[in-house]
Protein backbone atom coordinates (compact mmCIF):
# COMPACT_ATOMS: atom_id res chain seq x y z
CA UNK A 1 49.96 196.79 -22.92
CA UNK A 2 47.59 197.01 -19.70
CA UNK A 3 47.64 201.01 -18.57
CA UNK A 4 49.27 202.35 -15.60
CA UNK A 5 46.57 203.76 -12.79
CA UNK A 6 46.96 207.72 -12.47
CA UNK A 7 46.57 207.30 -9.02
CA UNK A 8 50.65 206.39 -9.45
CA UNK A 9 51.44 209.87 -10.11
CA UNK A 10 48.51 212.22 -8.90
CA UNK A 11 49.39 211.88 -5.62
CA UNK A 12 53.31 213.02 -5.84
CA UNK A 13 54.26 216.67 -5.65
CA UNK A 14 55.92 217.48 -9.11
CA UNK A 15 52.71 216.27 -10.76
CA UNK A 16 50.15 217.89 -8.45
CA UNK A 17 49.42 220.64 -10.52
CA UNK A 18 48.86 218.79 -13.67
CA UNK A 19 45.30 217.28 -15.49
CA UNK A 20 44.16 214.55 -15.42
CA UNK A 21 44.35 214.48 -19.40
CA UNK A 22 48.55 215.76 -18.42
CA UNK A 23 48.96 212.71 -16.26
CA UNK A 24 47.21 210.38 -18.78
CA UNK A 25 49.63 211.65 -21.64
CA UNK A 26 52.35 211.26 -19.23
CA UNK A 27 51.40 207.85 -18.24
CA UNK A 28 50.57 206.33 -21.85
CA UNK A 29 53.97 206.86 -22.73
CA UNK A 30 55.20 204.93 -19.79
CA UNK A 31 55.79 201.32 -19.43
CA UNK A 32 56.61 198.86 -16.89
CA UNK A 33 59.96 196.94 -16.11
CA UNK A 34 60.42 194.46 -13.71
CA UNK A 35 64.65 194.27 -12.18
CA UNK A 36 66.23 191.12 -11.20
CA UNK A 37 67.89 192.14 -7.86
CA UNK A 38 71.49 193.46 -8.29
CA UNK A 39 70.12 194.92 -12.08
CA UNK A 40 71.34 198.18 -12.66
CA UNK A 41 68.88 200.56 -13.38
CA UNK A 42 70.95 203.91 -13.57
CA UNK A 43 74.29 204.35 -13.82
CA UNK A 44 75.92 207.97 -12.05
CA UNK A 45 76.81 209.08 -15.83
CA UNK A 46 74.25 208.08 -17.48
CA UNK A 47 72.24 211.52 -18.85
CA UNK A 48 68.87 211.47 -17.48
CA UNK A 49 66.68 210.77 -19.62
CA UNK A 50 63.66 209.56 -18.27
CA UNK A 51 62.19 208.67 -14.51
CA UNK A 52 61.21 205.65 -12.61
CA UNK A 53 58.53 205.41 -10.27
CA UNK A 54 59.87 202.09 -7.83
CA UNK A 55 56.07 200.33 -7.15
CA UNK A 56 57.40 197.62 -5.33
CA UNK A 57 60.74 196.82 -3.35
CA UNK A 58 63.85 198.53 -3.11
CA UNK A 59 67.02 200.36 -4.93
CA UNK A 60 70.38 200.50 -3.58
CA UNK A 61 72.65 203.43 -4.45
CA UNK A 62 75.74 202.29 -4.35
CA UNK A 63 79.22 204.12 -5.77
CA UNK A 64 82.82 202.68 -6.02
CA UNK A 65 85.32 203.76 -4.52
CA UNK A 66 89.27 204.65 -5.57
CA UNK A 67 89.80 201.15 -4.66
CA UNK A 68 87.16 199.08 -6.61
CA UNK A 69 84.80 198.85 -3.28
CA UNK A 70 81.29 199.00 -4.03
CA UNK A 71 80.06 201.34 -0.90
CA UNK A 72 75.81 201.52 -0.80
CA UNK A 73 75.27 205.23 -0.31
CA UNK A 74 71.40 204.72 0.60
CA UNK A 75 68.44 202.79 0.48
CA UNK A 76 65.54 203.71 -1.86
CA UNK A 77 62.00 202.00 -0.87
CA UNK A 78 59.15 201.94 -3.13
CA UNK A 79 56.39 204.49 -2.96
């Protein structure tokens, strides 16, 4: 499996603080998904357990209504 760059993380605020040697740990563990569009990635009760760094295009948050209606909440872009 090719290794993610620790330039994906070093640069974001809840990892600031960390090593290099942190980041590495942190980022050996990790692995890379592609989504088709429309995929769901996370569902609202789902326990969190893990996090996803978007590299490239876009999530939609989206939440049903009463009615069945899917309503997008807010758009996520990569980065």
């Amino acid at each position: 499996m090719r290794k993610l760059d620790e330039s994906l993380l070093t640069h974001l605020s809840p990892f600031a603080s960390l090593t290099k040697d942190e980041i590495r740990a942190i980022l050996d563990e990790a692995a890379s998904q592609r989504y088709d569009a429309g995929d769901a990635i996370f569902e609202e009760s789902a326990s969190a357990e893990r996090f996803f760094l978007l590299l490239d295009g876009y999530i939609r948050v989206v939440r049903m209504t009463a009615e069945g209606a899917h309503v997008t909440i807010l758009h996520i872009p990569a980065g």
